[in-house]
C-alpha atoms as a PDB file:
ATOM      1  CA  UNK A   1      20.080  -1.478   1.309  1.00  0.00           C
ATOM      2  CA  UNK A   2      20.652  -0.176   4.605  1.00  0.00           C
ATOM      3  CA  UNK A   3      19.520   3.856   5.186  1.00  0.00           C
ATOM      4  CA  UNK A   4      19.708   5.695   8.300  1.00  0.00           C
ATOM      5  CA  UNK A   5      16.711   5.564  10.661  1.00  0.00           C
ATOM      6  CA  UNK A   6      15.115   8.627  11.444  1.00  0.00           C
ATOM      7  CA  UNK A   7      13.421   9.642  15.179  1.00  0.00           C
ATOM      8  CA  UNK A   8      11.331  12.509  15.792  1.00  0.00           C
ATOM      9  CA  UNK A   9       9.186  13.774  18.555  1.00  0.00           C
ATOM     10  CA  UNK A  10       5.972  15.607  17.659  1.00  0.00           C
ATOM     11  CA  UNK A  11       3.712  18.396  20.064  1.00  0.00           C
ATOM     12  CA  UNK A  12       2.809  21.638  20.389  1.00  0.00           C
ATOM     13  CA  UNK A  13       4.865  24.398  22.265  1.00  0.00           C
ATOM     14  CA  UNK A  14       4.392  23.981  25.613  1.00  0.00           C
ATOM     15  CA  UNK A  15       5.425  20.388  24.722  1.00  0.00           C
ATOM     16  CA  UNK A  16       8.539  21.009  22.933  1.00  0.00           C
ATOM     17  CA  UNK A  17       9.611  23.757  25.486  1.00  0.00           C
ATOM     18  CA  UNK A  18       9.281  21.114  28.042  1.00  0.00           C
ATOM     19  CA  UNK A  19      10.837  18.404  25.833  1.00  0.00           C
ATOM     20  CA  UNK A  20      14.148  20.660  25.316  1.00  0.00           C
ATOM     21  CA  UNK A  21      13.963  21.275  29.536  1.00  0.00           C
ATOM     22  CA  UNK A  22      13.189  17.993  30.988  1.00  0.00           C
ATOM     23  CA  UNK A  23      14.523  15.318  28.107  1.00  0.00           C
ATOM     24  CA  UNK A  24      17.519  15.101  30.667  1.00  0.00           C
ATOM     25  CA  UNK A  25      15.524  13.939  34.054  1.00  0.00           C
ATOM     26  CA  UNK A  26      15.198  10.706  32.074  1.00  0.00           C
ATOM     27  CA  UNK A  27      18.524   9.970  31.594  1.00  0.00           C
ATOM     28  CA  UNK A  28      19.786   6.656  32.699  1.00  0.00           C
ATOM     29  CA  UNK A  29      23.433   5.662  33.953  1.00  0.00           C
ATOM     30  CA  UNK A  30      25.148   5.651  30.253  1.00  0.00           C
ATOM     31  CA  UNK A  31      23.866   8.771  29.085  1.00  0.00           C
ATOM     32  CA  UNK A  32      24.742  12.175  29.975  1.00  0.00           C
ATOM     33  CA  UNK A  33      24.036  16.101  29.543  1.00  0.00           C
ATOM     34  CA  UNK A  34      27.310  17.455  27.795  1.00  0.00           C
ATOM     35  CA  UNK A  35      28.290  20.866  29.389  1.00  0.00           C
ATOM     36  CA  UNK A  36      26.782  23.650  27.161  1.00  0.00           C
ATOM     37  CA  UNK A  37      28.087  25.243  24.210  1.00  0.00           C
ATOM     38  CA  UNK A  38      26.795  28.694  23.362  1.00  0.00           C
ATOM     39  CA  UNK A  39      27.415  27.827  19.868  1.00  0.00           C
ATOM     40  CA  UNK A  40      25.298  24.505  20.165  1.00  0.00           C
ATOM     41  CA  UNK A  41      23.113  26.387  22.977  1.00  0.00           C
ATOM     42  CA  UNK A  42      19.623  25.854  20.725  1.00  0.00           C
ATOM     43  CA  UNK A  43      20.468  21.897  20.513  1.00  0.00           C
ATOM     44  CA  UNK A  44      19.452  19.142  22.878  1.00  0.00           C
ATOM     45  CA  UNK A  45      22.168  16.964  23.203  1.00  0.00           C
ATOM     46  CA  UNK A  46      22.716  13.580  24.801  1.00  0.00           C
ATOM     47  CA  UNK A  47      26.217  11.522  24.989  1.00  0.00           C
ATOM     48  CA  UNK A  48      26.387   8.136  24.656  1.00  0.00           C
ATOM     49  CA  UNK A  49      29.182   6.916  27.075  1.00  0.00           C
ATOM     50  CA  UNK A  50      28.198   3.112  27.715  1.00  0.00           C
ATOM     51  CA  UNK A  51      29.879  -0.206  26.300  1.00  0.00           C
ATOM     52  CA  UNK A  52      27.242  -1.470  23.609  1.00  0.00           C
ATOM     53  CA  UNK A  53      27.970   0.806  21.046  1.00  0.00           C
ATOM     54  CA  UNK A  54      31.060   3.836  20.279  1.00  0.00           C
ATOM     55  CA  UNK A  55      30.505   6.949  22.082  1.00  0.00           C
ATOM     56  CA  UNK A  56      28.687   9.264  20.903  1.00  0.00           C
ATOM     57  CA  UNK A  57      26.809  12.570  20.770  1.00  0.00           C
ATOM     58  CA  UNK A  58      23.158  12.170  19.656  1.00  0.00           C
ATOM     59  CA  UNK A  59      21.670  16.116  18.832  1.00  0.00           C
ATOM     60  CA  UNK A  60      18.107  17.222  18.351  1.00  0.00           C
ATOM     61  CA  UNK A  61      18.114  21.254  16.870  1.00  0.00           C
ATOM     62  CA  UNK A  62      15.457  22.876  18.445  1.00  0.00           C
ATOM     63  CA  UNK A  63      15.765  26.672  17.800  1.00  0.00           C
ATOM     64  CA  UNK A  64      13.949  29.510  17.937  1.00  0.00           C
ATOM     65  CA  UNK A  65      10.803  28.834  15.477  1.00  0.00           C
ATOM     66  CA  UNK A  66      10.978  25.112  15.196  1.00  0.00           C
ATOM     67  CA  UNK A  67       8.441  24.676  17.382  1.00  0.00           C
ATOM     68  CA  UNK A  68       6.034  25.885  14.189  1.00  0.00           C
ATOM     69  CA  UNK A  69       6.614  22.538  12.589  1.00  0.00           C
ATOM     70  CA  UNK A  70       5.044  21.081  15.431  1.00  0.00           C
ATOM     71  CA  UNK A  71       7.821  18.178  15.583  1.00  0.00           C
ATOM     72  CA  UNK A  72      11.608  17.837  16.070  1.00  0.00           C
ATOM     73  CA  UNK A  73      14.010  15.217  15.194  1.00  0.00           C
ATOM     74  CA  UNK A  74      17.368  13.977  15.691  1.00  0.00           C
ATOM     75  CA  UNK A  75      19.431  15.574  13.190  1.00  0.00           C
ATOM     76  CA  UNK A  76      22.626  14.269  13.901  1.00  0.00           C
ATOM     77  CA  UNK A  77      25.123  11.402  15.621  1.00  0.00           C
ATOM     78  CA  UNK A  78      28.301  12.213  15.896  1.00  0.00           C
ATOM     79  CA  UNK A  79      31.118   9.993  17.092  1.00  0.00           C
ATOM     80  CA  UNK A  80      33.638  11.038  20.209  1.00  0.00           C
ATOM     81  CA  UNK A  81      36.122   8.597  19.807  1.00  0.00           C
ATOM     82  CA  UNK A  82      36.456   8.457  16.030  1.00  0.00           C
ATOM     83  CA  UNK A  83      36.095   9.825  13.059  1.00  0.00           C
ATOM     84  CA  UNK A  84      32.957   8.459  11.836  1.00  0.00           C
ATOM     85  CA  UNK A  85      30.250   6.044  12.231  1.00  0.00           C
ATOM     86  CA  UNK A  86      28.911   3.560  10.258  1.00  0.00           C
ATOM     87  CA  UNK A  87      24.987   3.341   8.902  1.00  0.00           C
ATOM     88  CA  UNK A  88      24.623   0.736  11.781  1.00  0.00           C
ATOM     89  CA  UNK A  89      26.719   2.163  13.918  1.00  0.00           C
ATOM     90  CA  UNK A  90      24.479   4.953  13.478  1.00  0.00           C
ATOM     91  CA  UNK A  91      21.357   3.575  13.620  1.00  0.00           C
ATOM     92  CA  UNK A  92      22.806   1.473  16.908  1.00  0.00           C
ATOM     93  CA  UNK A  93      22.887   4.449  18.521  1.00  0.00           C
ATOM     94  CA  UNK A  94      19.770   5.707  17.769  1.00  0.00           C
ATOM     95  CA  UNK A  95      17.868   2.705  18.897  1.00  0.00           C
ATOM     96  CA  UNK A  96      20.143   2.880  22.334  1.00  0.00           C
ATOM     97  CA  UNK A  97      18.484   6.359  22.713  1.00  0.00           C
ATOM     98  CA  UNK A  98      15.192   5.376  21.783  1.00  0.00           C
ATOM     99  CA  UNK A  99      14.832   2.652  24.222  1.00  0.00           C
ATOM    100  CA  UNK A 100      16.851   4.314  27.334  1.00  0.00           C
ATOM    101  CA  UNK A 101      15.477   8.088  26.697  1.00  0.00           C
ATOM    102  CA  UNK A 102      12.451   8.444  24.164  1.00  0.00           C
ATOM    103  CA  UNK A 103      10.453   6.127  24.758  1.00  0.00           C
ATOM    104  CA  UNK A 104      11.116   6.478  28.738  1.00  0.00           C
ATOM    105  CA  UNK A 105      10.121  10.568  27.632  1.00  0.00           C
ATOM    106  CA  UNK A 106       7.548   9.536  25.621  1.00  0.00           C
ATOM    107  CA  UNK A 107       5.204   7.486  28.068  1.00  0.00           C
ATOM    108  CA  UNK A 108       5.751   9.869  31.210  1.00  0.00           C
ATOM    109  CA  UNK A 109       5.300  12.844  29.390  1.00  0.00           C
ATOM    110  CA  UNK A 110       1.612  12.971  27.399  1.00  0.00           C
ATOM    111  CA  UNK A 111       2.426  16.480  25.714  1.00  0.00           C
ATOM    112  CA  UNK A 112       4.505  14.639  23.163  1.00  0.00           C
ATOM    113  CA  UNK A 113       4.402  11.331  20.919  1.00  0.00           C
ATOM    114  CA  UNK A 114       7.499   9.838  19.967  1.00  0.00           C
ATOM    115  CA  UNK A 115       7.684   8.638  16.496  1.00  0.00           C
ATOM    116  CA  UNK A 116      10.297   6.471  15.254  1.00  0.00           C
ATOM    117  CA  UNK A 117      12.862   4.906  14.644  1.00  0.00           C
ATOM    118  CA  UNK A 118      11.963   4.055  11.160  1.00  0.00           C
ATOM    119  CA  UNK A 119      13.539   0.941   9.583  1.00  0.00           C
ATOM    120  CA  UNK A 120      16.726   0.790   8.974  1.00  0.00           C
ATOM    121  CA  UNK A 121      16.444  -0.500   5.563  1.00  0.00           C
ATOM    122  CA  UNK A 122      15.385   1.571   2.754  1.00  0.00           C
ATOM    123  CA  UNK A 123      11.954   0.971   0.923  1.00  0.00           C
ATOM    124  CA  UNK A 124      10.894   2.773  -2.382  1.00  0.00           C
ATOM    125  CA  UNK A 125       7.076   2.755  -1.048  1.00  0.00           C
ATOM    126  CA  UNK A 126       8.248   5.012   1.739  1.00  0.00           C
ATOM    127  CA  UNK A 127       8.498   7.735  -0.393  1.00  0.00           C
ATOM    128  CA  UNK A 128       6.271   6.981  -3.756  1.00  0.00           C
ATOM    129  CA  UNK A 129       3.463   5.072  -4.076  1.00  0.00           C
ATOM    130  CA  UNK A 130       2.969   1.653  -6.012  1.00  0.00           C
ATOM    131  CA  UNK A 131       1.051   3.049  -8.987  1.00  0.00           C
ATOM    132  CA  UNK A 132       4.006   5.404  -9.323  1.00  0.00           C
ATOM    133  CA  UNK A 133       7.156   1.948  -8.194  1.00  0.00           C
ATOM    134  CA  UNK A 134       5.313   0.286 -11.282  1.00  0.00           C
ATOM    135  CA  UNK A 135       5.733   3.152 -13.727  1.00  0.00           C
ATOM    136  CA  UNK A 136       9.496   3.432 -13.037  1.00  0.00           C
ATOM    137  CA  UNK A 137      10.056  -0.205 -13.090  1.00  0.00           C
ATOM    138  CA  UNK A 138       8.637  -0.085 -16.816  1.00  0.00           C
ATOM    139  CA  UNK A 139      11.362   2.791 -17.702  1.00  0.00           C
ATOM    140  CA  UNK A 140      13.976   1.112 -15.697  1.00  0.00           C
ATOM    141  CA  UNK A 141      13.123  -2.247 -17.520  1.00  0.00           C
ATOM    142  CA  UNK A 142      13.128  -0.652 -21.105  1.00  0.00           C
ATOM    143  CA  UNK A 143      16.357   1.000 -20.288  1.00  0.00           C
ATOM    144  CA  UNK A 144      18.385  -1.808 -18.797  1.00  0.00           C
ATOM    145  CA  UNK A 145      17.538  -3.775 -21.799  1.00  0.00           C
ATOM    146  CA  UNK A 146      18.535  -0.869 -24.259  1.00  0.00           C
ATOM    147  CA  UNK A 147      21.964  -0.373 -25.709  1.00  0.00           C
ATOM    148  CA  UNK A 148      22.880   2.876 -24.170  1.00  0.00           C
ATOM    149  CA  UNK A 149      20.856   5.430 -26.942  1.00  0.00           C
ATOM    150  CA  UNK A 150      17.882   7.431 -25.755  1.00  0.00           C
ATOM    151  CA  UNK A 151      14.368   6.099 -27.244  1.00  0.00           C
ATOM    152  CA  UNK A 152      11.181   8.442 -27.921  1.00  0.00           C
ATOM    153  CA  UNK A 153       9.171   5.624 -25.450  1.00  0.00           C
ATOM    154  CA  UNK A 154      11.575   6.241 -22.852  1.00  0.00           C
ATOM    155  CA  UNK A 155      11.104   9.724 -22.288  1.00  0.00           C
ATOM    156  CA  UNK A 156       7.442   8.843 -22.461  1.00  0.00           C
ATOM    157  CA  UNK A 157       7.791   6.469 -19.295  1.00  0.00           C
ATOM    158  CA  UNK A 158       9.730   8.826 -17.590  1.00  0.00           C
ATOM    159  CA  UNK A 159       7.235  11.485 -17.556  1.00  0.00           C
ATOM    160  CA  UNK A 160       4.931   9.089 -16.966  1.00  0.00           C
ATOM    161  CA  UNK A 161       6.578   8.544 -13.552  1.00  0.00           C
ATOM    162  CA  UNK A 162       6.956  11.954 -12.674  1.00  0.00           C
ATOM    163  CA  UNK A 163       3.673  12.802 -13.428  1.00  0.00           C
ATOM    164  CA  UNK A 164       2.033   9.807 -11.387  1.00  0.00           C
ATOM    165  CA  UNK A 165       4.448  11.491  -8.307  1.00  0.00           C
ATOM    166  CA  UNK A 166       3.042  14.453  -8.765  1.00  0.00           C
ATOM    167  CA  UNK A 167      -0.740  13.356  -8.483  1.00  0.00           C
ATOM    168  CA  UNK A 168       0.083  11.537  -5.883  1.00  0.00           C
ATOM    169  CA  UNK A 169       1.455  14.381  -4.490  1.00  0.00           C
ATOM    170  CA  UNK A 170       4.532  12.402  -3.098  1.00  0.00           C
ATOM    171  CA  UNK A 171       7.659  14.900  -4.812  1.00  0.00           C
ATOM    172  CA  UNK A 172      10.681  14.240  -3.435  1.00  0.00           C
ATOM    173  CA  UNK A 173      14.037  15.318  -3.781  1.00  0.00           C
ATOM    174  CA  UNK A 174      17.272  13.992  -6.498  1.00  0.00           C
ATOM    175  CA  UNK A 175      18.628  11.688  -3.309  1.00  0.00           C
ATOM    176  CA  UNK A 176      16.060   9.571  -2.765  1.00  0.00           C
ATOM    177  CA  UNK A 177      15.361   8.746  -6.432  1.00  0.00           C
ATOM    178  CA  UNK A 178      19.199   7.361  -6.617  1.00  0.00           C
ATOM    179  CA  UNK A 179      18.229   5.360  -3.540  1.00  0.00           C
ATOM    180  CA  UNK A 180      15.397   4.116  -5.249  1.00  0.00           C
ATOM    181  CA  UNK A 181      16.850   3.088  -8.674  1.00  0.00           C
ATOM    182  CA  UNK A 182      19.616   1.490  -6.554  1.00  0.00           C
ATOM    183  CA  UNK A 183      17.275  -0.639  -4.461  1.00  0.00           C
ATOM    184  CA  UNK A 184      15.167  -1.692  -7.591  1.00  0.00           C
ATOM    185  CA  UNK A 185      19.171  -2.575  -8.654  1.00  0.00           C
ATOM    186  CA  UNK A 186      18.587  -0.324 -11.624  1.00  0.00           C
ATOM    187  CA  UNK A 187      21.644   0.457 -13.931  1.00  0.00           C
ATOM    188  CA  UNK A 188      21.900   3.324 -12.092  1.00  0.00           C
ATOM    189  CA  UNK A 189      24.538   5.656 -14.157  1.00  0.00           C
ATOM    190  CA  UNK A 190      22.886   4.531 -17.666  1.00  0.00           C
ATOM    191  CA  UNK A 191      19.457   5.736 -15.829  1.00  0.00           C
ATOM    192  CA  UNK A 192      20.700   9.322 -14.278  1.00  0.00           C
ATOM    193  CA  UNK A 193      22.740  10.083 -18.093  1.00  0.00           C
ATOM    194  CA  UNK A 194      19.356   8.999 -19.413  1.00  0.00           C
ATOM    195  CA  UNK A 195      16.705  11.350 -17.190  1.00  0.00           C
ATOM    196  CA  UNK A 196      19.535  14.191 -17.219  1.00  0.00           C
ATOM    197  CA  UNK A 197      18.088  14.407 -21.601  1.00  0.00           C
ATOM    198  CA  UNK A 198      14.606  14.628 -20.701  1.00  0.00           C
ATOM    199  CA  UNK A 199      15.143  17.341 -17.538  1.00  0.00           C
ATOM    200  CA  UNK A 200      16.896  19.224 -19.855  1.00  0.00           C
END
């Protein structure tokens, strides 16, 4: 299942000021700074207007206290010429900015480490750990073979799972779970009316 990648670059202040300055002196020939925005004036934006992919606005937010999370990512692509873009349209356009402007960033400027792009396909271990993937393969097993009533042992499993999360310290939020049970090609909507009784 494909997922949208995800880039971020990490530092301190000093190297995020800079970043949110300088980003631009690295631009190459199919990039360019938009004009500004005041509305948009605490983003660091980059349009895509070359031939290998639609064009496109790639934005990083970078406002007034992000700096305190030490990192900053791109948070959005958003299409010029249409109305939206695909997951690999998407993720086409991130890699274009990756290899013409991050990474370029990223090895002239020390202050910062570029850190991305993830994959571009979607893997359960990314966000839960294999002790915890085993435990919700047993519920999801149990209930794909059941006929559609709950079953004492499958509440049992379930809290299992979320309870193995938990001491792994790997919570995460209602999204990714679908994204899980539909990669492990889970009967999803017989799973989510089933876990909706036990979060009760």
């Amino acid at each position: 299942m494909h997922v949208y990648k995800e880039l971020s670059f990490v530092g301190n202040k000093p190297g995020l000021d800079s970043l949110a300055k300088n980003i631009y002196t690295v631009f190459p020939m199919n990039w360019i700074k938009p004009e500004r925005n005041q509305m948009l004036k605490d983003y660091i934006l980059a349009d895509y207007v070359g031939n290998q992919a639609p064009h496109a606005e790639v934005s990083i937010y970078y406002g007034k206290d992000t700096w305190r999370d030490g990192y900053v990512k791109v948070c959005n692509i958003v299409p010029l010429q249409k109305n939206q873009l695909t997951i690999e349209e998407y993720n086409q356009l991130l890699d274009l900015f990756y290899n013409d402007i991050a990474k370029v960033y990223g090895q002239t400027h020390d202050d910062i480490k570029v850190v991305g792009p993830s994959s571009g396909r979607f893997n359960p271990l990314d966000y839960i750990s294999e002790s915890a993937l085993n435990k919700l393969t047993l519920f999801c097993n149990a209930a794909n073979k059941s006929t559609g009533s709950s079953h004492p042992c499958d509440e049992e499993r379930w809290f299992d799972f979320i309870c193995q999360t938990v001491d792994d310290g790997r919570v995460f939020d209602y999204d990714i779970l679908i994204h899980i049970l539909v990669a492990m090609q889970c009967r999803t909507m017989v799973l989510i009316q089933r876990i909706s009784m036990f979060v009760r």
